[in-house]
PDB file of N, CA and C in Angstrom:
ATOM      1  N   UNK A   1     155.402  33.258  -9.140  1.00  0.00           N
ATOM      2  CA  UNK A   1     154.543  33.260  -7.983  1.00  0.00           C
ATOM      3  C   UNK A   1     153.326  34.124  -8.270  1.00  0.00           C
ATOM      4  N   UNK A   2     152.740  33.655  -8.132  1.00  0.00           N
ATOM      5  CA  UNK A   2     150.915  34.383  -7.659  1.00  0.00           C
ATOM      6  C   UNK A   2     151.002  35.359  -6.783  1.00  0.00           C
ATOM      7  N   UNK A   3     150.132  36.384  -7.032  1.00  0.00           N
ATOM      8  CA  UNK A   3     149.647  37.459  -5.834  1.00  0.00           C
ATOM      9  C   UNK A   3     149.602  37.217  -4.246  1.00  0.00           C
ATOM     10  N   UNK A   4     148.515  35.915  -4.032  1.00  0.00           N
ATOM     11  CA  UNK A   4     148.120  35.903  -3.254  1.00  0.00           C
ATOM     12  C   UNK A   4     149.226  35.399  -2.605  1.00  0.00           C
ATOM     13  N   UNK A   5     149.847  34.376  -3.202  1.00  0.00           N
ATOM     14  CA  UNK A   5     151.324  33.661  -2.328  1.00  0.00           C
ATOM     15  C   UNK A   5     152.055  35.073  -1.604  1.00  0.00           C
ATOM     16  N   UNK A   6     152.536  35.504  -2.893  1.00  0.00           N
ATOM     17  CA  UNK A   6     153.052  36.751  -2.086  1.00  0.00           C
ATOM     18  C   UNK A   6     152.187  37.772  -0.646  1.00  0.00           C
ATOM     19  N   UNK A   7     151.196  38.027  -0.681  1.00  0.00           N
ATOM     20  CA  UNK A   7     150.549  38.680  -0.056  1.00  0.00           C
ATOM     21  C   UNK A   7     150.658  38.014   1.010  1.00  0.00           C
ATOM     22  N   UNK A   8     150.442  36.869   1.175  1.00  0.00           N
ATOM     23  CA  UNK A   8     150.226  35.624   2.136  1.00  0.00           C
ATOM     24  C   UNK A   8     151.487  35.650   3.421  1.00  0.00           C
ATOM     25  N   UNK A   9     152.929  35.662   2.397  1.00  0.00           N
ATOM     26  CA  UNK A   9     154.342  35.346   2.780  1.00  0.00           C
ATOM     27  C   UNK A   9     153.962  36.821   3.641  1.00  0.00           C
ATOM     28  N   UNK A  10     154.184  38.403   3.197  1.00  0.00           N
ATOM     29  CA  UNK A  10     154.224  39.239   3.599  1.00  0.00           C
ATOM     30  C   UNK A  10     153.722  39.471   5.142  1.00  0.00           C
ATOM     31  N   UNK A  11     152.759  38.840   5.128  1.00  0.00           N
ATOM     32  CA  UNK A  11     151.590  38.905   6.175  1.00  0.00           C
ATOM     33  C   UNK A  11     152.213  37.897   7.004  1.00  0.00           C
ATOM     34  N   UNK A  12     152.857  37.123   6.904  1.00  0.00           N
ATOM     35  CA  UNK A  12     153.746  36.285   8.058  1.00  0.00           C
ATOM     36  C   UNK A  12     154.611  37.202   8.177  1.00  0.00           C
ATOM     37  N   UNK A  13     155.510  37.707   7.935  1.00  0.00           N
ATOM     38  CA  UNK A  13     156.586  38.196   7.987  1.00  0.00           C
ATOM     39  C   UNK A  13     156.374  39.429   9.033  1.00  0.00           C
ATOM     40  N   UNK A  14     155.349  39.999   8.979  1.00  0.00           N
ATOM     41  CA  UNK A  14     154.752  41.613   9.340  1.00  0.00           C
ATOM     42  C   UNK A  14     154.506  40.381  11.272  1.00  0.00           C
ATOM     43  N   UNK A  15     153.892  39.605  11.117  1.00  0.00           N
ATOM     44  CA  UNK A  15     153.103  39.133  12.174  1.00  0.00           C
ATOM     45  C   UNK A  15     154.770  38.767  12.945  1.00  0.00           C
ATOM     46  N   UNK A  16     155.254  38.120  12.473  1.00  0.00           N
ATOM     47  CA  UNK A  16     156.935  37.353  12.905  1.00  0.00           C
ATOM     48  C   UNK A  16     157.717  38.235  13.270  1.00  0.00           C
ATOM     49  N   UNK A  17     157.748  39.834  12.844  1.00  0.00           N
ATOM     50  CA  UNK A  17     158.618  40.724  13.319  1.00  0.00           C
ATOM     51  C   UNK A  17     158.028  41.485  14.805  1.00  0.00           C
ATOM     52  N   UNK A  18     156.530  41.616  14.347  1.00  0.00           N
ATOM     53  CA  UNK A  18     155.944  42.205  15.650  1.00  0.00           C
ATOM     54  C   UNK A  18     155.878  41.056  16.529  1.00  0.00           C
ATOM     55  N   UNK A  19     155.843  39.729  16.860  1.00  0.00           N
ATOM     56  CA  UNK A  19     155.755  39.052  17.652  1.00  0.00           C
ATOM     57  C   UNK A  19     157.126  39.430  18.427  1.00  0.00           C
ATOM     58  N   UNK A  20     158.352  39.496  17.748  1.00  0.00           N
ATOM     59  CA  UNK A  20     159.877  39.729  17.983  1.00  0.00           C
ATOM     60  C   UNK A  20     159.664  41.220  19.469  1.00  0.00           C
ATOM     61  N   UNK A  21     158.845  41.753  19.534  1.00  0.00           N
ATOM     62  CA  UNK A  21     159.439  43.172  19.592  1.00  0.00           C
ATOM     63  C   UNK A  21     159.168  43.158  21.412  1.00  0.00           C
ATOM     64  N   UNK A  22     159.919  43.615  21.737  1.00  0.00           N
ATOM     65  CA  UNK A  22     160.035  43.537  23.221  1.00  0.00           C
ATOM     66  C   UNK A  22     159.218  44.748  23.573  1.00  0.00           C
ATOM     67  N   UNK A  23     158.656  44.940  24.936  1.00  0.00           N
ATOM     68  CA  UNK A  23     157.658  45.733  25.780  1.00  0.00           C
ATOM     69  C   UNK A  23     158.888  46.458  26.601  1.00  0.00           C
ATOM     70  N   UNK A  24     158.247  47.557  26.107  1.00  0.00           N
ATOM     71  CA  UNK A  24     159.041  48.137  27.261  1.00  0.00           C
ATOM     72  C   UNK A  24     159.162  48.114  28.476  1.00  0.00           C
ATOM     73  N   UNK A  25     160.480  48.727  29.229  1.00  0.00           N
ATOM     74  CA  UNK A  25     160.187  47.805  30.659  1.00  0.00           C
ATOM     75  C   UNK A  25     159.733  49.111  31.780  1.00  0.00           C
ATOM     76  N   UNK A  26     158.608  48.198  32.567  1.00  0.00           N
ATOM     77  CA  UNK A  26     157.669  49.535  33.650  1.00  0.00           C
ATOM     78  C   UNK A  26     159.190  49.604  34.685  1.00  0.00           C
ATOM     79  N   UNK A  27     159.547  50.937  35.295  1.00  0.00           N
ATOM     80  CA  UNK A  27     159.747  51.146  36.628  1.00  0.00           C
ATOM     81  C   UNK A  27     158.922  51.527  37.604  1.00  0.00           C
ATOM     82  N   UNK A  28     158.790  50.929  38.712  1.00  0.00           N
ATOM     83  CA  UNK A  28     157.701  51.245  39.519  1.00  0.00           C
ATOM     84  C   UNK A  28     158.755  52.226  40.509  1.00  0.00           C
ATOM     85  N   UNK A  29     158.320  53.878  40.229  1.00  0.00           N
ATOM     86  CA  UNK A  29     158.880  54.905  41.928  1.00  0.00           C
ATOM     87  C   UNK A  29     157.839  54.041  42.925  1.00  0.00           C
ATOM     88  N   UNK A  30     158.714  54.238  43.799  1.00  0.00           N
ATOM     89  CA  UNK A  30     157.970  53.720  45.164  1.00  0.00           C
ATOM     90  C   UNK A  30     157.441  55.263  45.857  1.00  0.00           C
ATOM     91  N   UNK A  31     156.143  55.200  46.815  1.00  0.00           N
ATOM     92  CA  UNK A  31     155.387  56.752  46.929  1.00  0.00           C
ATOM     93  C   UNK A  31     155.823  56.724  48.380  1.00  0.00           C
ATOM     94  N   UNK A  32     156.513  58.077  48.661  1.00  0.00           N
ATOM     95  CA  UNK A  32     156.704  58.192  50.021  1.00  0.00           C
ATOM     96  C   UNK A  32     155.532  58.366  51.100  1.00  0.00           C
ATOM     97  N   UNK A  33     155.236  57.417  51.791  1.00  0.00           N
ATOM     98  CA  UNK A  33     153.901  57.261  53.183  1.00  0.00           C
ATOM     99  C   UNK A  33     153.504  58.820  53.398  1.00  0.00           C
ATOM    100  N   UNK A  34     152.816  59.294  53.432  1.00  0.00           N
ATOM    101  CA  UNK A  34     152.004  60.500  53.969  1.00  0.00           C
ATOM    102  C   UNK A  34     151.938  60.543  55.079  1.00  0.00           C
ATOM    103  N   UNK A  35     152.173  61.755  55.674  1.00  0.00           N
ATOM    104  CA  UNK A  35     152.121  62.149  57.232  1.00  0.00           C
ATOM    105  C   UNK A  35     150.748  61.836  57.925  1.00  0.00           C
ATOM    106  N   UNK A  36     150.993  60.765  59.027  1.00  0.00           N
ATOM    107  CA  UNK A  36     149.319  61.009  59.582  1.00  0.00           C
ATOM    108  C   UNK A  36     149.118  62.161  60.516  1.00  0.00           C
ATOM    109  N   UNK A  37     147.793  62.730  60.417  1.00  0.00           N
ATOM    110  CA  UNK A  37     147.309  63.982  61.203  1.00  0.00           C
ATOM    111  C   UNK A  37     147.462  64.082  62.425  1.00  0.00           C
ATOM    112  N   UNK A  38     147.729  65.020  62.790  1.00  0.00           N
ATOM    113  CA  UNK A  38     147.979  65.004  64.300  1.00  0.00           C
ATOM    114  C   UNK A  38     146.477  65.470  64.932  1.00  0.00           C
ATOM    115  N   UNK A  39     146.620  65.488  66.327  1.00  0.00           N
ATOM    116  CA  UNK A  39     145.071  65.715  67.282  1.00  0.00           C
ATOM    117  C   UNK A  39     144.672  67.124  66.559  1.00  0.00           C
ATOM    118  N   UNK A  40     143.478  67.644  67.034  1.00  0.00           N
ATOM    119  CA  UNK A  40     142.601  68.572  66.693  1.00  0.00           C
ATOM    120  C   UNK A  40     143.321  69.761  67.475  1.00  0.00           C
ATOM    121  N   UNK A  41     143.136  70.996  67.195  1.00  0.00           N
ATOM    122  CA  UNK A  41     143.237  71.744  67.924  1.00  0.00           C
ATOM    123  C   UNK A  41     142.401  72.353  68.927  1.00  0.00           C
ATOM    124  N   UNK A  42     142.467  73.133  69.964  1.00  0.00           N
ATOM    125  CA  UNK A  42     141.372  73.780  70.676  1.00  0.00           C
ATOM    126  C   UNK A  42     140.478  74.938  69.507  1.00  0.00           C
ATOM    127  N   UNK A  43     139.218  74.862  70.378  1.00  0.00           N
ATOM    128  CA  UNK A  43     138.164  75.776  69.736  1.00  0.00           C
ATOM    129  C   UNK A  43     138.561  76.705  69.705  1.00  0.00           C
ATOM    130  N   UNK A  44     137.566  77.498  69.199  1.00  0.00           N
ATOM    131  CA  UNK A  44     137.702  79.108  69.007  1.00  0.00           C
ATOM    132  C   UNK A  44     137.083  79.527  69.615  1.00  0.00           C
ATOM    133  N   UNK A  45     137.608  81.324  69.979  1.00  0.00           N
ATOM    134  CA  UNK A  45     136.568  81.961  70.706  1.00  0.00           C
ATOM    135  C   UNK A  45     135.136  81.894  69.565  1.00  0.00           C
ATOM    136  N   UNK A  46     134.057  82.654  70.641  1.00  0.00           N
ATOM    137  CA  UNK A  46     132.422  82.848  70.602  1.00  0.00           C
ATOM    138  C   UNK A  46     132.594  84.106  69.682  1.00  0.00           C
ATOM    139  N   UNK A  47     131.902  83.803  68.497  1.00  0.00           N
ATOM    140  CA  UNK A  47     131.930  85.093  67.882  1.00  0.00           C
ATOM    141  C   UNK A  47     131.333  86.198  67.850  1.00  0.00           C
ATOM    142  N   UNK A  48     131.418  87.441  68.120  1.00  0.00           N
ATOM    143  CA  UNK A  48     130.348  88.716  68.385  1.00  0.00           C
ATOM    144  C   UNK A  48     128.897  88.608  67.525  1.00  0.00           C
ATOM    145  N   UNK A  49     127.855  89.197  68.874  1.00  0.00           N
ATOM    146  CA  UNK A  49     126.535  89.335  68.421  1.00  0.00           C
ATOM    147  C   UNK A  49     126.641  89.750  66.906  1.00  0.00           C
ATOM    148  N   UNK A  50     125.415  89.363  65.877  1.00  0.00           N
ATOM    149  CA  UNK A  50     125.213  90.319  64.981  1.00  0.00           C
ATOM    150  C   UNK A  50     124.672  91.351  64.919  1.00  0.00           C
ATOM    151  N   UNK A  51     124.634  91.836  64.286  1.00  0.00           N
ATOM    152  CA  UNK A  51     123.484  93.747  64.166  1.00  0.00           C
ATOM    153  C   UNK A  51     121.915  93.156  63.749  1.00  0.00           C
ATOM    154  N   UNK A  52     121.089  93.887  64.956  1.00  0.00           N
ATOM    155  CA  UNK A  52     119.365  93.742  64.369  1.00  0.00           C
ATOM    156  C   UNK A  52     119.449  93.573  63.193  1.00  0.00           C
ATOM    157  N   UNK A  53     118.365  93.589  62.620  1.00  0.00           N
ATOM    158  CA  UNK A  53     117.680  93.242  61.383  1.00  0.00           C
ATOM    159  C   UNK A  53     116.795  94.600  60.968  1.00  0.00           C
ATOM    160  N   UNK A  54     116.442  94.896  59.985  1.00  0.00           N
ATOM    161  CA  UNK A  54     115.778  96.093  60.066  1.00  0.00           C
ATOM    162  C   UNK A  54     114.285  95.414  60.380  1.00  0.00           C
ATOM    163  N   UNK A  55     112.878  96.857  60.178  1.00  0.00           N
ATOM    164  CA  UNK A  55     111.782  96.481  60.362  1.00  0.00           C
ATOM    165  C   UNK A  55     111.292  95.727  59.184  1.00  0.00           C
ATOM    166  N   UNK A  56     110.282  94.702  59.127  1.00  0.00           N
ATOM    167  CA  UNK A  56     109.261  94.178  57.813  1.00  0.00           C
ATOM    168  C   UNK A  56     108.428  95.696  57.554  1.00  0.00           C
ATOM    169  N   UNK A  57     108.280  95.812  56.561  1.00  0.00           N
ATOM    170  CA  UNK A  57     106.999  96.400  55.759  1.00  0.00           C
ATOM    171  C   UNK A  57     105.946  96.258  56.754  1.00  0.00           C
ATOM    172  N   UNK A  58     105.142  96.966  56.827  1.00  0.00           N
ATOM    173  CA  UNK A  58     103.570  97.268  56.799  1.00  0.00           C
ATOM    174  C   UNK A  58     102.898  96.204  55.923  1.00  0.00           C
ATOM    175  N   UNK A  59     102.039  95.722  56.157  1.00  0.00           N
ATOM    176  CA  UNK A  59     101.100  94.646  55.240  1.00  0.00           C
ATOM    177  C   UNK A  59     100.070  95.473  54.626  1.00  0.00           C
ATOM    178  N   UNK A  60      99.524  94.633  53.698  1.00  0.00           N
ATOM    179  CA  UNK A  60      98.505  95.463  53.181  1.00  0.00           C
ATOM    180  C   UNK A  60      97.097  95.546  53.760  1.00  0.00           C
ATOM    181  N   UNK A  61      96.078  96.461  53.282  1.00  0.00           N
ATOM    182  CA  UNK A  61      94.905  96.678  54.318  1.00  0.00           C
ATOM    183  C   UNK A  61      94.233  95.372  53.743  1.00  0.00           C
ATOM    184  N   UNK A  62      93.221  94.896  54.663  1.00  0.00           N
ATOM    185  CA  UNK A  62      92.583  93.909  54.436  1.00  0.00           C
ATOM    186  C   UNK A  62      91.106  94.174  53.551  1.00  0.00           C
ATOM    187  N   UNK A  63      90.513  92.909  53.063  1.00  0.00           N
ATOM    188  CA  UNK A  63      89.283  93.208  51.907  1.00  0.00           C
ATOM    189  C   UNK A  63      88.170  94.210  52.723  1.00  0.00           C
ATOM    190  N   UNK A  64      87.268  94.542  52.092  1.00  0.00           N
ATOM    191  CA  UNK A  64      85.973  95.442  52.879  1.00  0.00           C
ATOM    192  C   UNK A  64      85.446  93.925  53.410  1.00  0.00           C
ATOM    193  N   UNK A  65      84.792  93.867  54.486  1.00  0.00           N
ATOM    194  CA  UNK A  65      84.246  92.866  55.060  1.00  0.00           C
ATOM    195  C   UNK A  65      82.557  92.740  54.181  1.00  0.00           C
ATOM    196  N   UNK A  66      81.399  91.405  54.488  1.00  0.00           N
ATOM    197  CA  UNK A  66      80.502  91.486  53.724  1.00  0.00           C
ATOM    198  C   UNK A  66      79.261  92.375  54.657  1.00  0.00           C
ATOM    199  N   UNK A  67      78.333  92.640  53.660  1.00  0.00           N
ATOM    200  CA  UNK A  67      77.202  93.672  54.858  1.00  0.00           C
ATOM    201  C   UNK A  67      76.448  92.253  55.446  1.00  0.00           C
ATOM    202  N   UNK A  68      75.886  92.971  56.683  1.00  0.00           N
ATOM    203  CA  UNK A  68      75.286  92.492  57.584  1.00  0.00           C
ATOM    204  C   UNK A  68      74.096  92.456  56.936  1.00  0.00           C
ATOM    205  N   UNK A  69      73.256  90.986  58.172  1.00  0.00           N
ATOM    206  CA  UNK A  69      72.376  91.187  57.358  1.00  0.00           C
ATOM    207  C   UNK A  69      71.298  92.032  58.141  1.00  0.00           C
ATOM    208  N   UNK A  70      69.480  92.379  57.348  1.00  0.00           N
ATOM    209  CA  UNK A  70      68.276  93.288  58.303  1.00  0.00           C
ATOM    210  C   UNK A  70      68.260  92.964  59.455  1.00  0.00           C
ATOM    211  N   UNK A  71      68.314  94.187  59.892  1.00  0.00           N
ATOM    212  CA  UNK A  71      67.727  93.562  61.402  1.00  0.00           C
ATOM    213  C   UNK A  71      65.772  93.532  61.905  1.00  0.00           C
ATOM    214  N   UNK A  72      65.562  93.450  63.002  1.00  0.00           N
ATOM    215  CA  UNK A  72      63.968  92.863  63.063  1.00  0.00           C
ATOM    216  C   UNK A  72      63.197  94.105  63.169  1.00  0.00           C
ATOM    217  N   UNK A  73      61.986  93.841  62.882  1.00  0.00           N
ATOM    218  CA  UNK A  73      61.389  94.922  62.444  1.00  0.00           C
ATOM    219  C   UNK A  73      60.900  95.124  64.346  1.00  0.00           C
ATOM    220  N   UNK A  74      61.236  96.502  64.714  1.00  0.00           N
ATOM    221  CA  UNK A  74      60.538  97.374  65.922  1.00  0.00           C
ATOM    222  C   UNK A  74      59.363  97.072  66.348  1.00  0.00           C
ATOM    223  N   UNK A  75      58.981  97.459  67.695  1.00  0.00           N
ATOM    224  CA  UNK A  75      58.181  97.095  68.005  1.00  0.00           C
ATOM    225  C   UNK A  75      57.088  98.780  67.935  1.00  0.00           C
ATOM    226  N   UNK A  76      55.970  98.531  67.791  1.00  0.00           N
ATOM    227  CA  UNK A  76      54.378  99.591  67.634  1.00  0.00           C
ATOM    228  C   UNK A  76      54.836 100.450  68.790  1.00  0.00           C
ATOM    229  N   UNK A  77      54.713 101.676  68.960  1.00  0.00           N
ATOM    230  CA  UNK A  77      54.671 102.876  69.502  1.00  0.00           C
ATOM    231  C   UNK A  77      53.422 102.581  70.723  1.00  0.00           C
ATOM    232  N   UNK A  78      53.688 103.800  71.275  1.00  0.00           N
ATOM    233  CA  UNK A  78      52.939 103.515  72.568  1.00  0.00           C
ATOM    234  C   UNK A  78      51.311 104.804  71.707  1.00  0.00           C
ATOM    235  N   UNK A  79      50.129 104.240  72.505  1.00  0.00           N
ATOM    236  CA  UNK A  79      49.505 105.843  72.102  1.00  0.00           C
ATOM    237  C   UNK A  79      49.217 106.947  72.442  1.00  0.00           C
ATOM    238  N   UNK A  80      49.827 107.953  71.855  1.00  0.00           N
ATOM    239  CA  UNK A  80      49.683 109.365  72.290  1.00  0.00           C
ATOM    240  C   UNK A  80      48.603 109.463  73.322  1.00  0.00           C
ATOM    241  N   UNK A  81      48.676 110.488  74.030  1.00  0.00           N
ATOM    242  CA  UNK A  81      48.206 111.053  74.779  1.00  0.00           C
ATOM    243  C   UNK A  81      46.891 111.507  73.801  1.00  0.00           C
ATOM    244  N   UNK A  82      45.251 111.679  74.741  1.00  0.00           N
ATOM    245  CA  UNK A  82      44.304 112.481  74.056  1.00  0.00           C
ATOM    246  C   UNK A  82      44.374 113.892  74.031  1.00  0.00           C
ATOM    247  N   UNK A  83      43.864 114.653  73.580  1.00  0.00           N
ATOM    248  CA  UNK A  83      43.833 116.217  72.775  1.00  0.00           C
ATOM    249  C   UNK A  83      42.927 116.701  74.199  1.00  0.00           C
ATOM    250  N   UNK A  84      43.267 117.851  74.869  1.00  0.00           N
ATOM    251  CA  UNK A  84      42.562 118.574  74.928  1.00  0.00           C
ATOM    252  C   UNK A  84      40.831 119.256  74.374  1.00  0.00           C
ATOM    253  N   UNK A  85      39.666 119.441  74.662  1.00  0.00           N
ATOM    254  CA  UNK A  85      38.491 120.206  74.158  1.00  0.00           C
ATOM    255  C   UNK A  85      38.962 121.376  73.732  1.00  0.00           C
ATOM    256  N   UNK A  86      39.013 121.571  72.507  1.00  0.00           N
ATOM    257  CA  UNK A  86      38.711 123.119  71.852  1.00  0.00           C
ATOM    258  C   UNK A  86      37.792 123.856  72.610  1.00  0.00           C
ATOM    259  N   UNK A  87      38.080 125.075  72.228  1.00  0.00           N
ATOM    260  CA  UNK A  87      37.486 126.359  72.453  1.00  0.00           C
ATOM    261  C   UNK A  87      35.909 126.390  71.913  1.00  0.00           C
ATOM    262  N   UNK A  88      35.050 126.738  72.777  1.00  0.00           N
ATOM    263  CA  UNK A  88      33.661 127.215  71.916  1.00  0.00           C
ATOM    264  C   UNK A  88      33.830 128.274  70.921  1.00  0.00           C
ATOM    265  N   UNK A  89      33.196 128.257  69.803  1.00  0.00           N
ATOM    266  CA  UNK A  89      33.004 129.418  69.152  1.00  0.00           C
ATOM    267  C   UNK A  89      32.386 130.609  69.383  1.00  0.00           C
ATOM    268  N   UNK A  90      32.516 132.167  68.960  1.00  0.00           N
ATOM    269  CA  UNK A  90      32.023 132.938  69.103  1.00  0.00           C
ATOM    270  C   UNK A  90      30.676 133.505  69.090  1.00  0.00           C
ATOM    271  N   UNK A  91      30.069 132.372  67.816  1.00  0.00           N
ATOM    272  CA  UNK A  91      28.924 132.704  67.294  1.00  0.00           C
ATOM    273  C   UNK A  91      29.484 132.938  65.753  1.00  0.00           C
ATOM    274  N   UNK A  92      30.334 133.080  65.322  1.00  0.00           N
ATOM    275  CA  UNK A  92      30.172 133.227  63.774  1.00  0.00           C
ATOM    276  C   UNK A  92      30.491 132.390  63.115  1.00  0.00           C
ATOM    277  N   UNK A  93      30.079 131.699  61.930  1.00  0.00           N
ATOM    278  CA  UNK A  93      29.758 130.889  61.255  1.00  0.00           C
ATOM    279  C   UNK A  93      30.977 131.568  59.988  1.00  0.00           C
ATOM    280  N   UNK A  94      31.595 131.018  59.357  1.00  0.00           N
ATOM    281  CA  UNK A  94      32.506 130.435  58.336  1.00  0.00           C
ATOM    282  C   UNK A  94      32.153 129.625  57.041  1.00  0.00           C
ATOM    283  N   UNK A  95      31.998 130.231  55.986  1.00  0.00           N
ATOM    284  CA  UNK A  95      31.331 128.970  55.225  1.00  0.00           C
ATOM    285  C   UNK A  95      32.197 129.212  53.947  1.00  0.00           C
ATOM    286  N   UNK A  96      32.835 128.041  53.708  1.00  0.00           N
ATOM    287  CA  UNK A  96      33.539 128.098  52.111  1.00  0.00           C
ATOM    288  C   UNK A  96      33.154 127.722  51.302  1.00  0.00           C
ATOM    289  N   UNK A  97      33.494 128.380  50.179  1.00  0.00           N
ATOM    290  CA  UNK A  97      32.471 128.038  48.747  1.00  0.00           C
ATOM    291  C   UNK A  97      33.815 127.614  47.953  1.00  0.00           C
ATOM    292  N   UNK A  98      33.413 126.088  47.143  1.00  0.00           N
ATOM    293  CA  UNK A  98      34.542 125.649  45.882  1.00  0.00           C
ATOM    294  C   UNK A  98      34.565 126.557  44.893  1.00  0.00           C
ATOM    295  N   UNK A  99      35.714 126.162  44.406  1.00  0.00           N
ATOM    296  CA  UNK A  99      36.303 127.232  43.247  1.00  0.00           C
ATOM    297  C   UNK A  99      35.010 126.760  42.143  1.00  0.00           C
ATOM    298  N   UNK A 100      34.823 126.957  41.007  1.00  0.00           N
ATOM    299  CA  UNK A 100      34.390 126.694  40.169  1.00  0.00           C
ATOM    300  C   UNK A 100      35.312 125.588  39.293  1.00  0.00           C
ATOM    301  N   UNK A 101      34.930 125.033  38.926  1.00  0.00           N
ATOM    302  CA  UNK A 101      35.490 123.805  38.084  1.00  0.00           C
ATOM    303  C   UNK A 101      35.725 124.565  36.372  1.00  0.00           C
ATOM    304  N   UNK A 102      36.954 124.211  36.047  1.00  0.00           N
ATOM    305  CA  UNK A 102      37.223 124.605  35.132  1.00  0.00           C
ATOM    306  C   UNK A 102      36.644 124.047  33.864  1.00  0.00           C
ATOM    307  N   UNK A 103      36.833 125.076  32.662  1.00  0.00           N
ATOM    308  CA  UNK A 103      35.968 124.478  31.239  1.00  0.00           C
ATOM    309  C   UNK A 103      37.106 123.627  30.663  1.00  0.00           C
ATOM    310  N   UNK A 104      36.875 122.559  30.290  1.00  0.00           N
ATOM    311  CA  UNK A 104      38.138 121.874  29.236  1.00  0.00           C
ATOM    312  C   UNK A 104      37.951 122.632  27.957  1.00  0.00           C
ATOM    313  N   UNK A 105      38.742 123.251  27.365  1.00  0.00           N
ATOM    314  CA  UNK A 105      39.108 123.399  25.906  1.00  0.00           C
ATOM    315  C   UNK A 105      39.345 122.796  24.794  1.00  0.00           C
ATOM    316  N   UNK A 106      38.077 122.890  23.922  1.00  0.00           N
ATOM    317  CA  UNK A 106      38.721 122.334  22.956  1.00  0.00           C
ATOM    318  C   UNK A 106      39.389 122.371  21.358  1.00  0.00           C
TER     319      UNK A 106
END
């Protein structure tokens, strides 16, 4: 016999035994029904106030604001009152003399 004959036969034989082989057999447990829920109960009491909160922070100071702008120019003054007449003089005369003008150096 040849290889392949043989190889061939083998390969039936392998297929013919596993075809043979029985499955194991399932038991099905049966699941005992679950309790259905009963009604709700009554509420609960109201639960106590909480405690304040403390204070927020202080914010920060705000930017310098921008300058204003000129304001209009005033209005002219009223005019003084006139002067009084001076005094006559005595009779004596006052007379000033300029300094002398200086020499430039050179």
């Amino acid at each position: 016999m040849n290889r392949s004959s043989l190889l061939l036969i083998s390969l039936f034989a392998t297929l013919g035994l596993a075809a043979c082989e029985r499955p194991a057999a399932v038991v099905a447990v049966p699941v005992a029904p679950a309790p259905a829920p009963g009604p709700a109960g009554p509420a609960g009491a109201t639960g106590a106030t909480g405690n304040t909160g403390n204070a927020g922070s202080t914010g920060n100071t705000g930017n310098t604001g921008a300058t204003g702008a000129t304001g209009d120019t005033g209005s002219a003054g009223n005019t003084g009152a006139t002067g009084e007449r001076g005094k006559t003089g005595d009779g004596t005369t006052v007379v000033v003399v300029p300094a002398p003008a200086s020499v430039p150096s050179n």
